[in-house]
N, C-alpha and C. Protein backbone atom coordinates (compact mmCIF):
# COMPACT_ATOMS: atom_id res chain seq x y z
N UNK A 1 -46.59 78.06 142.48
CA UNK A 1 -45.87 77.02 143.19
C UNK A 1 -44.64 77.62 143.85
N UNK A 2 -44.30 77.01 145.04
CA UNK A 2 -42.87 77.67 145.59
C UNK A 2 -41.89 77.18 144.69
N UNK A 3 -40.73 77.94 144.68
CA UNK A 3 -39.87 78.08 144.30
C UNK A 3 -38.59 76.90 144.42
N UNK A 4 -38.82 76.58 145.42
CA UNK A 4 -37.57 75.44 146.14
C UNK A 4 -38.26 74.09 145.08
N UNK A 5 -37.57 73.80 144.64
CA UNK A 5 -37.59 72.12 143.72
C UNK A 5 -35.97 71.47 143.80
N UNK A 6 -36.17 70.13 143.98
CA UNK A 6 -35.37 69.23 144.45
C UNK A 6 -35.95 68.03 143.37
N UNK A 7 -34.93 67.57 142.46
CA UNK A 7 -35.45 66.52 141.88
C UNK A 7 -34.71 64.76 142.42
N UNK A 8 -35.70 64.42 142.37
CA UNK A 8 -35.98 63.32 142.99
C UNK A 8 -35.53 61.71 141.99
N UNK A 9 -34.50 60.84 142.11
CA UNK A 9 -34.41 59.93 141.09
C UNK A 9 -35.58 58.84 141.48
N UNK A 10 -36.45 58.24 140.59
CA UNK A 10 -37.08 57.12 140.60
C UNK A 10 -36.58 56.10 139.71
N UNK A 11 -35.72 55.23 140.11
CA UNK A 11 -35.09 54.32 139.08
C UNK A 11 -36.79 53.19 138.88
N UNK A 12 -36.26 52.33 137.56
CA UNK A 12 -37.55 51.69 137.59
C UNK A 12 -36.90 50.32 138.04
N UNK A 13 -37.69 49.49 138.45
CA UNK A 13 -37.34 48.42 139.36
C UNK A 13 -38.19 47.19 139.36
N UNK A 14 -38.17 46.66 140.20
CA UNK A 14 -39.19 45.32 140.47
C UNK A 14 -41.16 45.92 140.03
N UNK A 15 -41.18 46.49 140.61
CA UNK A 15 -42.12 47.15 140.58
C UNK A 15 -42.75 46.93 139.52
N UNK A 16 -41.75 48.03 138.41
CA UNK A 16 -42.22 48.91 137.56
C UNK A 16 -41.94 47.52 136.44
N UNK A 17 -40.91 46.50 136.03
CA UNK A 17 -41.11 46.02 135.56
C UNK A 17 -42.56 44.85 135.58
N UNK A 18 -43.27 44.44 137.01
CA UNK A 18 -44.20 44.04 136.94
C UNK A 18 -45.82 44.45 136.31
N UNK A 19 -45.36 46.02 136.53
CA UNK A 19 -46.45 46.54 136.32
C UNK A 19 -46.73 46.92 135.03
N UNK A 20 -45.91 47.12 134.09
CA UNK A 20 -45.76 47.28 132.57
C UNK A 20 -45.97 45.81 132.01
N UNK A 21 -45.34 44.61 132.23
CA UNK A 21 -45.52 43.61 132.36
C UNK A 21 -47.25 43.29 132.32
N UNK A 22 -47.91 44.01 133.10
CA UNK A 22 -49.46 43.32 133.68
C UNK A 22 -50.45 44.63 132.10
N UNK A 23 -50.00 45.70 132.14
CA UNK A 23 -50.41 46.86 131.39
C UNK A 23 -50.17 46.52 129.85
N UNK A 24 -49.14 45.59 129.49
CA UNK A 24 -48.75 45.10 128.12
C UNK A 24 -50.06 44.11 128.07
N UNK A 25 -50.17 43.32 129.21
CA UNK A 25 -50.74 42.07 129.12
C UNK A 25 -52.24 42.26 128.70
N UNK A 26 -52.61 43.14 129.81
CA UNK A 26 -53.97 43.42 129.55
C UNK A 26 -54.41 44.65 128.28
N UNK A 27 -53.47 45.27 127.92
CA UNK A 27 -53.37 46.08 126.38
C UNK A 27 -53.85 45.33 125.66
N UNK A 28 -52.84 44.03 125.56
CA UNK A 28 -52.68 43.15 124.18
C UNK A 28 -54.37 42.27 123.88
N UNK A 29 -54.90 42.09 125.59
CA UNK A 29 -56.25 41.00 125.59
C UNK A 29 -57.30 42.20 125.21
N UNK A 30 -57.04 43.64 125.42
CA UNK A 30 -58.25 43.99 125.04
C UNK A 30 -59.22 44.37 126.51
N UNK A 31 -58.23 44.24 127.24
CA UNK A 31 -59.23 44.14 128.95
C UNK A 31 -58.52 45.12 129.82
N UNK A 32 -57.75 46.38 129.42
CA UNK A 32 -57.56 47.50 129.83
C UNK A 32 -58.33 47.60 131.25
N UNK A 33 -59.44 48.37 130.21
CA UNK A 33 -60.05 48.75 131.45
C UNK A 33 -60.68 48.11 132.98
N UNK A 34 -61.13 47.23 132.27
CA UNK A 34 -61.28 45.91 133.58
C UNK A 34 -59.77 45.37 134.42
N UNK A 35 -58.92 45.30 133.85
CA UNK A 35 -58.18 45.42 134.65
C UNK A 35 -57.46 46.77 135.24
N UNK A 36 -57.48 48.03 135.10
CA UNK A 36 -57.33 49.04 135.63
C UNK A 36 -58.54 49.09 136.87
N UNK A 37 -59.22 48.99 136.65
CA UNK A 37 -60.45 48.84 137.64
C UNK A 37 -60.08 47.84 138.82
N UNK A 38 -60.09 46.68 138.21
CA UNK A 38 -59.49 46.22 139.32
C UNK A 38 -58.05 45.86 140.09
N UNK A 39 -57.25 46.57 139.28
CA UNK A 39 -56.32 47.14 140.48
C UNK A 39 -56.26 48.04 140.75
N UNK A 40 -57.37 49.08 140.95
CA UNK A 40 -57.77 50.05 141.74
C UNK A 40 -58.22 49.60 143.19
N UNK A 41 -59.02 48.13 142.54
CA UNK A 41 -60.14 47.67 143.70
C UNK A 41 -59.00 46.85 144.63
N UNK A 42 -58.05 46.16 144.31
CA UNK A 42 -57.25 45.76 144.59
C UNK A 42 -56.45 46.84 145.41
N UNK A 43 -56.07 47.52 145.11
CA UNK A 43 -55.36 48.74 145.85
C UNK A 43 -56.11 49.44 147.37
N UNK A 44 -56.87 49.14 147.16
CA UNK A 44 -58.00 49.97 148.55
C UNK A 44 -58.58 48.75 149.18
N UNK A 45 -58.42 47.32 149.10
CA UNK A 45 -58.48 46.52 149.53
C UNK A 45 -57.35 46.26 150.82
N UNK A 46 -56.07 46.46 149.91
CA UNK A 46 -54.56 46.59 150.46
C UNK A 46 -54.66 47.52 151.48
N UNK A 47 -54.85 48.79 151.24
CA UNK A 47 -55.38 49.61 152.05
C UNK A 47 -55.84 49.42 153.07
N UNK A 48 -57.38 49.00 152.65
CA UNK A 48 -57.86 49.11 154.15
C UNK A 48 -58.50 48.23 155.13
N UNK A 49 -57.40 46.91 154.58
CA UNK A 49 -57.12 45.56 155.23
C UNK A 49 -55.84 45.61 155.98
N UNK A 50 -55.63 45.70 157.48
CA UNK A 50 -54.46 45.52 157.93
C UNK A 50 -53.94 44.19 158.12
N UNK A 51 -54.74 43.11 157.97
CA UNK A 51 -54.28 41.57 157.98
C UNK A 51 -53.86 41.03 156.41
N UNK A 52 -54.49 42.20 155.57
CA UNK A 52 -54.09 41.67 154.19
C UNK A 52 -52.38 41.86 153.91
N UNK A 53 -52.46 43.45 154.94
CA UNK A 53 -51.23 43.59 154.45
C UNK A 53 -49.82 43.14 155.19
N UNK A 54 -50.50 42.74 156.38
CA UNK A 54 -49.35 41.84 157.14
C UNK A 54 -49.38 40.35 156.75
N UNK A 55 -50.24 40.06 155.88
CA UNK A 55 -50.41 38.61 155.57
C UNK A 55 -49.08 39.37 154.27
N UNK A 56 -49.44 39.94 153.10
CA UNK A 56 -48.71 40.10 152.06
C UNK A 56 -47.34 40.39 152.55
N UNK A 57 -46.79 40.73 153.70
CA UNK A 57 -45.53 41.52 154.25
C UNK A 57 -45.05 40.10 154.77
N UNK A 58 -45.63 39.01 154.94
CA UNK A 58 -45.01 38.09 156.35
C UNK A 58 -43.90 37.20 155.00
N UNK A 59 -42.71 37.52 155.88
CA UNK A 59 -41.84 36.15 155.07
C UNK A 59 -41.73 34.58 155.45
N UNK A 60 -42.67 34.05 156.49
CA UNK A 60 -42.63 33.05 156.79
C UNK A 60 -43.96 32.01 155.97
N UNK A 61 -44.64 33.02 155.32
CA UNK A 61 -45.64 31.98 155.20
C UNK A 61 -45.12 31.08 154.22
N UNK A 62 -45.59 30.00 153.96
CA UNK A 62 -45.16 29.04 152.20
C UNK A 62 -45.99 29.60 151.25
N UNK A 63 -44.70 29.16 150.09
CA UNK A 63 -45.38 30.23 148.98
C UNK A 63 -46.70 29.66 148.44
N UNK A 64 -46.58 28.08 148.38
CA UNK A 64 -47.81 27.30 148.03
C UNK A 64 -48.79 27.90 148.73
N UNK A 65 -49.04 27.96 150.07
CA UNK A 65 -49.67 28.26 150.81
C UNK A 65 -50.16 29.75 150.61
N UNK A 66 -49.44 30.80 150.70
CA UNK A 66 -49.23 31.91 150.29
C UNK A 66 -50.02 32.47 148.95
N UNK A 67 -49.77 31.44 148.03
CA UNK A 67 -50.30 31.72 147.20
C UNK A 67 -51.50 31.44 146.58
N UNK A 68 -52.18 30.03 147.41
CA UNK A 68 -53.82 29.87 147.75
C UNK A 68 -54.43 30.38 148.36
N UNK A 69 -53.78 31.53 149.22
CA UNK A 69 -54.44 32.28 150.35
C UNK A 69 -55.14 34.03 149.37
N UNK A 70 -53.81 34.40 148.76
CA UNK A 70 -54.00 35.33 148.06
C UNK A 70 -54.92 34.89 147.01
N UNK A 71 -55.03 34.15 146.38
CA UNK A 71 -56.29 34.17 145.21
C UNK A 71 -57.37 33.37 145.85
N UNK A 72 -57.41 33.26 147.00
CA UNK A 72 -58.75 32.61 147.68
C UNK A 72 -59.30 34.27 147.97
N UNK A 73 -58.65 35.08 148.45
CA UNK A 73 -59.34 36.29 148.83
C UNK A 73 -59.69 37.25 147.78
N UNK A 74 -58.95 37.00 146.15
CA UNK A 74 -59.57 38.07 145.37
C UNK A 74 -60.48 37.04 144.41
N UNK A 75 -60.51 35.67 144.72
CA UNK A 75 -61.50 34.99 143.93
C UNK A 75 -63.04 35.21 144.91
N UNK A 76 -63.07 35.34 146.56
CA UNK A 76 -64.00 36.01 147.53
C UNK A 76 -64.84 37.49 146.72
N UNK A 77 -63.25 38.27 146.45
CA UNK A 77 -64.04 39.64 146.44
C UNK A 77 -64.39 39.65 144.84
N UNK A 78 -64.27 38.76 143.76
CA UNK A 78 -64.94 38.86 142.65
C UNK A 78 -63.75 39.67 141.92
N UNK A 79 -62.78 39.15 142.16
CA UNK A 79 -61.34 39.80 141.04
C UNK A 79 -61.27 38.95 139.85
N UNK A 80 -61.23 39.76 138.28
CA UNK A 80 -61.21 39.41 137.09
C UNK A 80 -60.11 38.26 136.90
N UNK A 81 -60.12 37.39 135.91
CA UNK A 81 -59.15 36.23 135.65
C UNK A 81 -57.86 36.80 135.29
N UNK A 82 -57.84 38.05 134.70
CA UNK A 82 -56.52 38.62 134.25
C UNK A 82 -55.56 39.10 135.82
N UNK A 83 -56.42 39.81 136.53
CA UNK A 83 -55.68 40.65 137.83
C UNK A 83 -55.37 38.83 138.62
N UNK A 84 -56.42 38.21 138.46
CA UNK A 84 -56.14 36.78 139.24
C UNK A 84 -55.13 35.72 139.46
N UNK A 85 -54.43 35.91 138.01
CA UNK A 85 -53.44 35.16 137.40
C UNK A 85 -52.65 35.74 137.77
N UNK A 86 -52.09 37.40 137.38
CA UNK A 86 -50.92 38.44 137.95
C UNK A 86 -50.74 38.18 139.26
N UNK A 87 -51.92 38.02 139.99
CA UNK A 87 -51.57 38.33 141.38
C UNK A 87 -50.57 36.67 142.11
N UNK A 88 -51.22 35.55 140.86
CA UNK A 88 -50.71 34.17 141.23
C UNK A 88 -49.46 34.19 140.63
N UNK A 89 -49.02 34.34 139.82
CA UNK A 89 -47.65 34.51 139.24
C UNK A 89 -46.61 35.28 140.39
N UNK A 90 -47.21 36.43 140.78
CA UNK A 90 -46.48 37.52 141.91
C UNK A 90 -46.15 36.81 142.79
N UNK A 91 -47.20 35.73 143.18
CA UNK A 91 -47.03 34.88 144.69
C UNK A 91 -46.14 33.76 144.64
N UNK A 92 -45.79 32.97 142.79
CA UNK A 92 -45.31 32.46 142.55
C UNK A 92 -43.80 32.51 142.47
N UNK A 93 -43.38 33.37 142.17
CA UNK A 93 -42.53 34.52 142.03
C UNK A 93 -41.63 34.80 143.82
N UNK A 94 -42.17 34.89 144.51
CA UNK A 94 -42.31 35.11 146.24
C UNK A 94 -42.22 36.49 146.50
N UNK A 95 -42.97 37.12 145.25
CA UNK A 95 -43.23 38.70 145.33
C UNK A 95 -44.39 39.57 146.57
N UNK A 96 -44.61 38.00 146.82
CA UNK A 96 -46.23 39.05 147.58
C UNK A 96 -45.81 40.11 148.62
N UNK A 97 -44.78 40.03 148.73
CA UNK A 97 -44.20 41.20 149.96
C UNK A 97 -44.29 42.75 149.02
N UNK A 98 -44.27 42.64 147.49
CA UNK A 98 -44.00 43.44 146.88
C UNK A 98 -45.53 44.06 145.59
N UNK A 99 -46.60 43.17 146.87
CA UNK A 99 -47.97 43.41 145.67
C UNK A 99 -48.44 45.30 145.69
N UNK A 100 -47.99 45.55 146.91
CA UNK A 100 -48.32 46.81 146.80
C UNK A 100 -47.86 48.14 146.45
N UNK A 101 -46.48 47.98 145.94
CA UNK A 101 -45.70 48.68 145.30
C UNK A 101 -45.79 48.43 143.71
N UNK A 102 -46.45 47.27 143.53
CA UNK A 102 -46.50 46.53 142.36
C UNK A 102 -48.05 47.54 141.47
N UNK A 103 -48.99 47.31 142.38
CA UNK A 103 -50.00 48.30 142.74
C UNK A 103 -50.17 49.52 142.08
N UNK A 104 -48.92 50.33 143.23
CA UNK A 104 -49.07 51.42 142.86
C UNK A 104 -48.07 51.80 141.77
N UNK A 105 -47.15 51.41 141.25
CA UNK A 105 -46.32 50.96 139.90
C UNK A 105 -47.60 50.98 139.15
N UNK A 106 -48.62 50.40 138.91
CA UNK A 106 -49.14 50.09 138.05
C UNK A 106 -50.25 51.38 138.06
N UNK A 107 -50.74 51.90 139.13
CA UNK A 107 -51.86 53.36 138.94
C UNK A 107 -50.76 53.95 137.74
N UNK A 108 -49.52 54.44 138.92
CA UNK A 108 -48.48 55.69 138.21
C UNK A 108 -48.44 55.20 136.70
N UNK A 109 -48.26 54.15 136.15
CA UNK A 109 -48.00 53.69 134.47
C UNK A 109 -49.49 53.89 133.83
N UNK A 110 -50.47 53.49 134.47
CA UNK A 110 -51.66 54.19 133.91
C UNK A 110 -52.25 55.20 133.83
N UNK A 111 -51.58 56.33 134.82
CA UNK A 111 -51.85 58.10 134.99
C UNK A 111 -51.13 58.48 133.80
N UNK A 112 -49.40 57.62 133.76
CA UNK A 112 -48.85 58.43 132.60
C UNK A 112 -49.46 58.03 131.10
N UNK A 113 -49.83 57.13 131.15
CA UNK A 113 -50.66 57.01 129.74
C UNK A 113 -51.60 57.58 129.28
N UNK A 114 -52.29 57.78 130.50
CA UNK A 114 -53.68 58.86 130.31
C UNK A 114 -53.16 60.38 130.22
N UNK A 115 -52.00 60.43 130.59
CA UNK A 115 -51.96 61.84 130.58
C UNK A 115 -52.08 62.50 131.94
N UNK A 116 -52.49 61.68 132.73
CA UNK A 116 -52.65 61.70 134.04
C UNK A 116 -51.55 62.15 134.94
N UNK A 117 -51.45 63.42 135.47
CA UNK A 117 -49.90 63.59 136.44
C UNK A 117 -50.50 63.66 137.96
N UNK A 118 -49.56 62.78 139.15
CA UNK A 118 -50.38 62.68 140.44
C UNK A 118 -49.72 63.41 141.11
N UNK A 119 -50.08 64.41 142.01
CA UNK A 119 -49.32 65.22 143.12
C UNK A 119 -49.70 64.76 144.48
N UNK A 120 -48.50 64.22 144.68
CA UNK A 120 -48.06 63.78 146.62
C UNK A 120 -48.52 65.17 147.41
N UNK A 121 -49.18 65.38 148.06
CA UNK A 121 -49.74 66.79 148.60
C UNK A 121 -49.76 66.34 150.25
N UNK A 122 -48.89 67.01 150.76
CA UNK A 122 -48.43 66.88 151.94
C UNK A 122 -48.73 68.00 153.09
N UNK A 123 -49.62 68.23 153.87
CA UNK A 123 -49.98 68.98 154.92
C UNK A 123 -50.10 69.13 156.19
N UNK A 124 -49.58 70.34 157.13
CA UNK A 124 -49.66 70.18 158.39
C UNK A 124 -51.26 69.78 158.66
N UNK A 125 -52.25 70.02 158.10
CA UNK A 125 -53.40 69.83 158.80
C UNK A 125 -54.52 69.59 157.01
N UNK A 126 -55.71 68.87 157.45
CA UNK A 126 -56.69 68.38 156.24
C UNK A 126 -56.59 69.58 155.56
N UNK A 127 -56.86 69.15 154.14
CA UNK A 127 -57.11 70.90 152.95
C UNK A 127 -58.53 70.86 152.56
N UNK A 128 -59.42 71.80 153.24
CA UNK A 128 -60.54 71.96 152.50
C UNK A 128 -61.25 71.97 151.05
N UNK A 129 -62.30 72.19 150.65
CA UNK A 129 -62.35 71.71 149.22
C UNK A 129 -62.04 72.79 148.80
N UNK A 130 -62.00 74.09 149.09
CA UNK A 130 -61.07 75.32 148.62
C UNK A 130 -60.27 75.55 148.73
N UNK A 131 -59.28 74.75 149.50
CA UNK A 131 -57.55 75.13 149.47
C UNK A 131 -57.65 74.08 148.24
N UNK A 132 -58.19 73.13 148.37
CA UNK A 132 -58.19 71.77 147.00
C UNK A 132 -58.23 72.60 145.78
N UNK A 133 -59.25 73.19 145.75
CA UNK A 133 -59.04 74.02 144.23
C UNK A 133 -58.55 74.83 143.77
N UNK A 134 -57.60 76.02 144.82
CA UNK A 134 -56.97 76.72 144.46
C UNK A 134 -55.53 75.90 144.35
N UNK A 135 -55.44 74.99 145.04
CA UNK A 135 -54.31 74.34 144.56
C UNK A 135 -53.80 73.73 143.40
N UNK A 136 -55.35 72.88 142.71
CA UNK A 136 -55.72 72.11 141.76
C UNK A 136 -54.73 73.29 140.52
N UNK A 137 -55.76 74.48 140.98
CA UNK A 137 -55.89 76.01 139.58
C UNK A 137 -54.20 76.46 139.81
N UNK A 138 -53.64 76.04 141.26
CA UNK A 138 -51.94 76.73 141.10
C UNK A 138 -51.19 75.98 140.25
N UNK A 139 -51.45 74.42 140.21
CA UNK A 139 -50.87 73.19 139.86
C UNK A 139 -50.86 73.53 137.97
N UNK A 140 -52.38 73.34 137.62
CA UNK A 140 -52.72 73.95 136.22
C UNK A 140 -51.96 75.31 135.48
N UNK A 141 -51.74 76.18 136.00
CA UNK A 141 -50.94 77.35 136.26
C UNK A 141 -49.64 77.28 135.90
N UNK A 142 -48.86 76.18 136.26
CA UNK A 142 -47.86 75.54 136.74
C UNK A 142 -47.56 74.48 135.70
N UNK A 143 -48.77 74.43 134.90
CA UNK A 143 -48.36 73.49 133.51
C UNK A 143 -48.75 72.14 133.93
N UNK A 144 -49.40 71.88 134.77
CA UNK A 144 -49.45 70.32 134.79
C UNK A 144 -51.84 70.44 134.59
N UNK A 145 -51.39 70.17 133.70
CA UNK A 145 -52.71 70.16 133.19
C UNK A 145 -53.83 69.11 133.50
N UNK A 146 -54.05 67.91 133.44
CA UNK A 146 -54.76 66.86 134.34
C UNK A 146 -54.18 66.64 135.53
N UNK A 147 -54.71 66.93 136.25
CA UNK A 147 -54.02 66.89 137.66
C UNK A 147 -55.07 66.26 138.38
N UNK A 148 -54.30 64.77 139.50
CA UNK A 148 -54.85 63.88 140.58
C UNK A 148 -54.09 63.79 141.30
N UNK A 149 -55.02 64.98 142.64
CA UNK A 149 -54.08 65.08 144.07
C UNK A 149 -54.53 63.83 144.93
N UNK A 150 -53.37 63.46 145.56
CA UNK A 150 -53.17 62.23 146.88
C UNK A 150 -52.74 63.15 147.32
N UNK A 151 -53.52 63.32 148.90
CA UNK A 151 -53.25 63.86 150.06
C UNK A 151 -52.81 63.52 151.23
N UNK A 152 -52.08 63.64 151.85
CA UNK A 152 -51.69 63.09 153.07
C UNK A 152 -51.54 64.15 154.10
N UNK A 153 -51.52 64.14 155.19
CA UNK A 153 -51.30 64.60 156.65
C UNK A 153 -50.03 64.46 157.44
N UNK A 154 -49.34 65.51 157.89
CA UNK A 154 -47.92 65.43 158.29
C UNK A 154 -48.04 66.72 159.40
N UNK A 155 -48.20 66.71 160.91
CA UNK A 155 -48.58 67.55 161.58
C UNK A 155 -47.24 68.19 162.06
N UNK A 156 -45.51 67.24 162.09
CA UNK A 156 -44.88 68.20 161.80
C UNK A 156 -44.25 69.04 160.85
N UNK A 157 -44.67 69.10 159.90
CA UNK A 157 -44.41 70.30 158.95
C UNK A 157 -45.23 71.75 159.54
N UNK A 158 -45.73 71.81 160.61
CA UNK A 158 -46.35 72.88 161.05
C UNK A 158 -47.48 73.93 160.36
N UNK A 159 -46.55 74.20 159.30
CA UNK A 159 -47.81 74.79 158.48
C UNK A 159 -47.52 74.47 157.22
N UNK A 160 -48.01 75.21 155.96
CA UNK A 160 -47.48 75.30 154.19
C UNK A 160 -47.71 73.74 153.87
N UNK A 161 -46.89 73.70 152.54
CA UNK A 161 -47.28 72.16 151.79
C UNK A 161 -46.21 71.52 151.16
N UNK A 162 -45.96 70.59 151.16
CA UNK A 162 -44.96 69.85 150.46
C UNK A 162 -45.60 69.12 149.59
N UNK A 163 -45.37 69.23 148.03
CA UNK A 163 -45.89 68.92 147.07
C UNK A 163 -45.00 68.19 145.68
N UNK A 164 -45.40 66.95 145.67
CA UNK A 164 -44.10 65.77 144.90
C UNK A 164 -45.18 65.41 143.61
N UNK A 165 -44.48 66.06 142.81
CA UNK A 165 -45.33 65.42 140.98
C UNK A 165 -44.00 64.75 140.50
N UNK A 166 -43.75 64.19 140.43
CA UNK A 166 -42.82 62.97 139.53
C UNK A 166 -41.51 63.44 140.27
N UNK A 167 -40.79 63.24 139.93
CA UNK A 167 -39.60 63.76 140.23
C UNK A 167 -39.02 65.12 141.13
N UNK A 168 -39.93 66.01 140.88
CA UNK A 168 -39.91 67.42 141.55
C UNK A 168 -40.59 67.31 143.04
N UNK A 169 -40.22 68.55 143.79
CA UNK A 169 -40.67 68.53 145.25
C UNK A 169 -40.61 69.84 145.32
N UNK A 170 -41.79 70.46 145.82
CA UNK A 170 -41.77 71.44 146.25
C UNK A 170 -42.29 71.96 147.56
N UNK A 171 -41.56 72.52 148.42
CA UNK A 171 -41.32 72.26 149.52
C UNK A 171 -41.78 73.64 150.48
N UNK A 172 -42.81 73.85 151.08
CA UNK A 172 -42.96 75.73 151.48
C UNK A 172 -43.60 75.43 152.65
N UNK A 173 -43.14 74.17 153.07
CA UNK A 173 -43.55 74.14 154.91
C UNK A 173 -43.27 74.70 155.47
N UNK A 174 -43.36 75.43 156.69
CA UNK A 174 -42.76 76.30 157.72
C UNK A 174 -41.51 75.07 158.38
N UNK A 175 -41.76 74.27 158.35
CA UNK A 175 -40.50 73.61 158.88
C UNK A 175 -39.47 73.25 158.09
N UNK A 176 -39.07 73.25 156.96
CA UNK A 176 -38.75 73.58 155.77
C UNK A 176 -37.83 74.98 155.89
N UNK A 177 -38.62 75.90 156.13
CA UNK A 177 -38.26 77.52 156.02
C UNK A 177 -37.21 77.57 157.57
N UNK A 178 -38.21 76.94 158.45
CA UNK A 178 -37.21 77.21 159.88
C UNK A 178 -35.84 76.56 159.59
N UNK A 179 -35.96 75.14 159.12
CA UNK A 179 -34.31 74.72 158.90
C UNK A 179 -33.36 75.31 158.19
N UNK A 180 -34.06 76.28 156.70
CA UNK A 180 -32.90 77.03 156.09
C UNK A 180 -32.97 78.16 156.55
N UNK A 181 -33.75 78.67 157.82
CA UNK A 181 -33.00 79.87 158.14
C UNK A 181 -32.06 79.26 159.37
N UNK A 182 -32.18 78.16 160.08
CA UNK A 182 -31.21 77.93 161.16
C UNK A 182 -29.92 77.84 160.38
N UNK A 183 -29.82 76.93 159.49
CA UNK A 183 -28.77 76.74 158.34
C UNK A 183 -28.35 78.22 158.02
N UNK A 184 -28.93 79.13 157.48
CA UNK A 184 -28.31 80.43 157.05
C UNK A 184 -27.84 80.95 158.26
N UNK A 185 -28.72 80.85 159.53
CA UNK A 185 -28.11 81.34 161.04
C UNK A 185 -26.44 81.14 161.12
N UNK A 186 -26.33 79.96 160.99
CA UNK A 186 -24.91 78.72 161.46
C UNK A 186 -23.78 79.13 160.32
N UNK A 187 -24.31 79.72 159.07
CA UNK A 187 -23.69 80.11 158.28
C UNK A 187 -22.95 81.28 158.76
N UNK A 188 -23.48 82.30 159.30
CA UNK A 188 -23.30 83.64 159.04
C UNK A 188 -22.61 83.97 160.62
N UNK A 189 -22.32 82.85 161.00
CA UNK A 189 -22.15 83.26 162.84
C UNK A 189 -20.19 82.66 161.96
């Protein structure tokens, strides 16, 4: 791994109290896994619905309203009574602006339970399934032993990778490198 690390504060928040909140809930019933599942399914719904998520973002709608709309669409896609209720409480609440942070609050609290650590993997251009595994084997290397990369695309970073596991960042983009040598430039003049 490069060398440059920058730690990062994640205070816990709205979020994170919802999502421990939903992870206690479904602990205590015994329905873990069904509900991990489906706020997975829930999550890639969010995704790769752009009306879901400007419907969940809009502050004008009524919450009554708002909130028959949202469990009309995961009672559609066949969402469990536990994720069903969370998601009506959230709307109740006038959280729905905040279901998808809520979301992903809730993967991150279930990676760390599993043991699960996720790396933000950031690239000028797609990583083949062999940059994937030598990365996977640098990461392992590196002490983080179950490792689940999220990848993303960032075409100006030019080249190298910017890589975020909890708190840490590690940073070996070429655009990255060009700013601390302009910085060392400006220094030394």
């Amino acid at each position: 791994m490069p060398s440059d690390a920058t730690v990062v504060s994640h205070g816990g928040g709205l979020a994170d109290r919802y999502a421990t909140a939903l992870y206690a809930l479904a602990d205590e019933n015994r329905a873990l896994d069904s509900v991990v599942a489906d706020m997975q399914a829930l999550g890639r719904l969010i995704e790769a619905s752009a009306d879901f998520r400007r419907f969940l973002a809009s502050p004008v709608i009524d919450v009554a309203l708002g909130r028959q709309a949202a469990l009309a669409v995961l009672a559609a896609e066949g969402f469990g009574k536990t994720v069903h209720d969370f998601v009506g409480v959230v709307a109740s609440n006038r959280r729905l602006r905040n279901l998808p942070a809520i979301v992903a609050a809730f993967a991150a609290l279930v990676a760390a339970r599993r043991g699960v650590v996720t790396a933000q993997v950031v690239s000028a251009h797609p990583l083949d399934e062999i940059q994937l595994t030598q990365l996977r084997a640098r990461l392992i290397e590196a002490g983080y032993g179950n490792v689940e990369i999220a990848r993303s695309v960032d075409p100006s970073l030019l080249g190298g990778l910017v890589v975020r596991i909890g708190a840490r960042l590690y940073d070996s983009s070429l655009k990255s490198r060009l700013q601390r040598l302009q910085h060392a430039m400006k220094g030394a003049a």
